[in-house]
Structures are given as C-alpha cells and as structure tokens.
N, C-alpha and C. Protein backbone atom coordinates (compact mmCIF):
# COMPACT_ATOMS: atom_id res chain seq x y z
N UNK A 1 288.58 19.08 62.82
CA UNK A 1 289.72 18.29 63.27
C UNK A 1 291.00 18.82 62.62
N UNK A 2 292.13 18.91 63.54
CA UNK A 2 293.47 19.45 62.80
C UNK A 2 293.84 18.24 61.95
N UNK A 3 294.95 18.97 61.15
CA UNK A 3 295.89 17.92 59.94
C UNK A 3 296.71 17.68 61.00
N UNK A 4 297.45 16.60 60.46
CA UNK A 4 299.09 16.05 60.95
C UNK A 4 299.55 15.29 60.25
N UNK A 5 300.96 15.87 60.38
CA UNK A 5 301.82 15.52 59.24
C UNK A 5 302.50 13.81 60.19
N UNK A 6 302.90 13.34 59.56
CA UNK A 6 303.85 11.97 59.73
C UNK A 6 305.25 11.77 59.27
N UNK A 7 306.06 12.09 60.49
CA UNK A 7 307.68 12.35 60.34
C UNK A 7 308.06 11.20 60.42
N UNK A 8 309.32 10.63 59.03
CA UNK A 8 309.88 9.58 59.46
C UNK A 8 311.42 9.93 59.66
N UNK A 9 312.66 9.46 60.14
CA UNK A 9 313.84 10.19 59.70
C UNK A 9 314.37 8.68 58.86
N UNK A 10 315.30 9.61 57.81
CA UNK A 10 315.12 8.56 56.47
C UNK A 10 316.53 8.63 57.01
N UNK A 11 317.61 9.46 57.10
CA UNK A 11 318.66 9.44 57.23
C UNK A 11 319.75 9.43 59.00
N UNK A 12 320.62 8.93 58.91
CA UNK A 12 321.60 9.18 60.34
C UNK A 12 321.39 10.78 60.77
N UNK A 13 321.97 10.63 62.37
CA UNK A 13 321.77 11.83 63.11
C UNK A 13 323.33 12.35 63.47
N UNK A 14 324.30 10.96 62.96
CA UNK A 14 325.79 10.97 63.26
C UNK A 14 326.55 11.71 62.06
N UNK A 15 327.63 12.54 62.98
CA UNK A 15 328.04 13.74 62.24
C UNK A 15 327.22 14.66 61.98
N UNK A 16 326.21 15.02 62.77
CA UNK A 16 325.04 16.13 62.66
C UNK A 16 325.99 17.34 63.43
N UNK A 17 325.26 18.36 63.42
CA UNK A 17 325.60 19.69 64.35
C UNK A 17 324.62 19.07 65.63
N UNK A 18 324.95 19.61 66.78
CA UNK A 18 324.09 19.42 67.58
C UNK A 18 322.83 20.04 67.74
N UNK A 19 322.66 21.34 66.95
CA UNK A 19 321.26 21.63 66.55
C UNK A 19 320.75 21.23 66.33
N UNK A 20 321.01 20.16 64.91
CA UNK A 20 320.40 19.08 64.06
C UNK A 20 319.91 18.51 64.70
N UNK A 21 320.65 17.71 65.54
CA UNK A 21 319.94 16.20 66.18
C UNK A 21 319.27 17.01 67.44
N UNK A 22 319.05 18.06 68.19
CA UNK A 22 318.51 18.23 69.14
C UNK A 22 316.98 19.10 68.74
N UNK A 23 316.89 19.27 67.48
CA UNK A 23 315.54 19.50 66.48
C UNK A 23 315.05 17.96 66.16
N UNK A 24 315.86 17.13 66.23
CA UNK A 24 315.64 15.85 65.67
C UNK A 24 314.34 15.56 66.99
N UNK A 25 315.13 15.12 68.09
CA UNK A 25 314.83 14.45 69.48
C UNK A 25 313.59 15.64 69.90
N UNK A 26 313.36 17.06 69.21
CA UNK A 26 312.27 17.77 70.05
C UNK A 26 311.16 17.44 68.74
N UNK A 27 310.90 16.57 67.79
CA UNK A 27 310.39 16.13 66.89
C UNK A 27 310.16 14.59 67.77
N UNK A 28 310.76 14.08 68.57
CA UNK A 28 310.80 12.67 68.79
C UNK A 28 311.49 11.65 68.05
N UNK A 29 312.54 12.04 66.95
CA UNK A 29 313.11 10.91 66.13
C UNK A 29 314.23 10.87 66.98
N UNK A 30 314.83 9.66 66.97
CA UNK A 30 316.21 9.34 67.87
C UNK A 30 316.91 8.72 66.92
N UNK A 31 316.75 7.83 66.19
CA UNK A 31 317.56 6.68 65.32
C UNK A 31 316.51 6.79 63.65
N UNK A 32 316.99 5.97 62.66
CA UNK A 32 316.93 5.89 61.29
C UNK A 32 315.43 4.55 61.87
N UNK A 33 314.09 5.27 60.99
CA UNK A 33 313.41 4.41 60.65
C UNK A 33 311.91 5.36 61.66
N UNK A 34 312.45 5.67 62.84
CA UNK A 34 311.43 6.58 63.60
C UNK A 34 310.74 6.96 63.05
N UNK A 35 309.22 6.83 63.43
CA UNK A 35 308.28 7.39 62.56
C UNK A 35 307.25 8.19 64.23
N UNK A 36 306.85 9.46 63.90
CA UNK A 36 306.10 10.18 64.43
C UNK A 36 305.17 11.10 63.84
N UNK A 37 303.54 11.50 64.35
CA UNK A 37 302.64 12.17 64.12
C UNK A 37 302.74 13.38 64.86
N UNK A 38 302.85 14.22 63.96
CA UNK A 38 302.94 15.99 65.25
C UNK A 38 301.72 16.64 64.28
N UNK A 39 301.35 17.35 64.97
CA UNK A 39 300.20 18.52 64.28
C UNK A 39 301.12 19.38 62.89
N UNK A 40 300.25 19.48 62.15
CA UNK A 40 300.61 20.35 61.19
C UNK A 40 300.12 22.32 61.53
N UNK A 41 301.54 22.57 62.27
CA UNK A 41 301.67 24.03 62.70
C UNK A 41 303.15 25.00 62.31
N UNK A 42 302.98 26.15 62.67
CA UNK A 42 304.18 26.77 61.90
C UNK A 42 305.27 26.22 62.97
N UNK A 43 305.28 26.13 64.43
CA UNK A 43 306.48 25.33 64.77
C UNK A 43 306.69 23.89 64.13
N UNK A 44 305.60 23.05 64.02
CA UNK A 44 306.57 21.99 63.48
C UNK A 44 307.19 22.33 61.78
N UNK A 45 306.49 23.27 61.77
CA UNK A 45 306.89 23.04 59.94
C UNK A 45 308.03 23.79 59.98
N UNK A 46 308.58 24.72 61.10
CA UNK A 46 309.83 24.98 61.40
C UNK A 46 310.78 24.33 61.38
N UNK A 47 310.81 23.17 61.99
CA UNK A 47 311.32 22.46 63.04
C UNK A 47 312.00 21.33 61.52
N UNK A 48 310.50 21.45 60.87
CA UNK A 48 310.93 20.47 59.27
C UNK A 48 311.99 20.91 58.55
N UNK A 49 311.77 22.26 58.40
CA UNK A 49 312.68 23.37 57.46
C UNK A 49 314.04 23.11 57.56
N UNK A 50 314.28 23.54 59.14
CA UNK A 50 315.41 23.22 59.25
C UNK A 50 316.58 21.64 59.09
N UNK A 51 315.67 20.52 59.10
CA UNK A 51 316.39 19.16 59.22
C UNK A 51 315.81 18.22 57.58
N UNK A 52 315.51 19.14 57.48
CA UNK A 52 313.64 18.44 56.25
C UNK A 52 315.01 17.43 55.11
N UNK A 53 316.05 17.55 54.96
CA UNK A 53 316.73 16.52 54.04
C UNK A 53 317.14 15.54 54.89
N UNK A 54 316.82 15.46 56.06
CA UNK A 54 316.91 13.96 57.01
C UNK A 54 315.56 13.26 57.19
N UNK A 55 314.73 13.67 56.43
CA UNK A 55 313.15 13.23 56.70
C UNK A 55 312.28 12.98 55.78
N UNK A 56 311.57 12.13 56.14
CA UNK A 56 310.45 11.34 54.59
C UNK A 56 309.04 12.30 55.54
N UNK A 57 308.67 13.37 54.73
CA UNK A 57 307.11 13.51 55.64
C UNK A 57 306.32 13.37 54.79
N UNK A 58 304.77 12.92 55.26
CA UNK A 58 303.56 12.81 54.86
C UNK A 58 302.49 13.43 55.35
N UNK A 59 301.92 14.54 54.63
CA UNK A 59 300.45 14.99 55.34
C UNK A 59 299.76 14.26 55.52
N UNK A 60 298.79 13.81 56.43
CA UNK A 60 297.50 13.23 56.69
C UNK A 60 296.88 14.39 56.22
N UNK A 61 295.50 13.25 55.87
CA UNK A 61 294.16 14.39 55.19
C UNK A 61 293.04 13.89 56.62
C-alpha cells in the first residue's frame, strides 16, 4: 500500500504570487484550515517545496 501525506494550509493565499495559490488549488487547498490526503510522490513533494511555509503536513504510516 502507498504512503500519503496529509496537507493542511496553516496560512492565507492573499497577497500570494499567482503561482503560489495556483500550486495551492492543484493540491486542493482553497482557504485557511483545508485539509487534504495526496500520495506521497516526487510531484506532490514538489508541489510542497515550493508553498511548504503555507502548510502543516503529516506523513501517514
């Protein structure tokens, strides 16, 4: 069975670049509190890299 990580966004998406928030929304977070499960792969862990100080994540075991 794969891992997956658990994205929350801890912080606002306002005053972002539009990169930011459009990495945000291809993650599924829209607003402060969103919480989502994506597979643990090198795109999402991309996807983390880039926004990862707007986000609380947690591996699942």
């Amino acid at each position: 069975m794969a891992k997956n990580i658990t994205i929350k966004l801890a912080k606002s998406l306002n005053g972002r670049l539009e990169k930011q928030v459009a990495t945000a929304h291809s993650l599924g977070l829209r607003k402060i509190g969103d919480v989502t499960v994506q597979p643990d792969n090198d795109s999402t862990r991309g996807k983390i890299a880039k926004i990862g100080y707007l986000l609380q994540v947690t591996e699942e075991k």
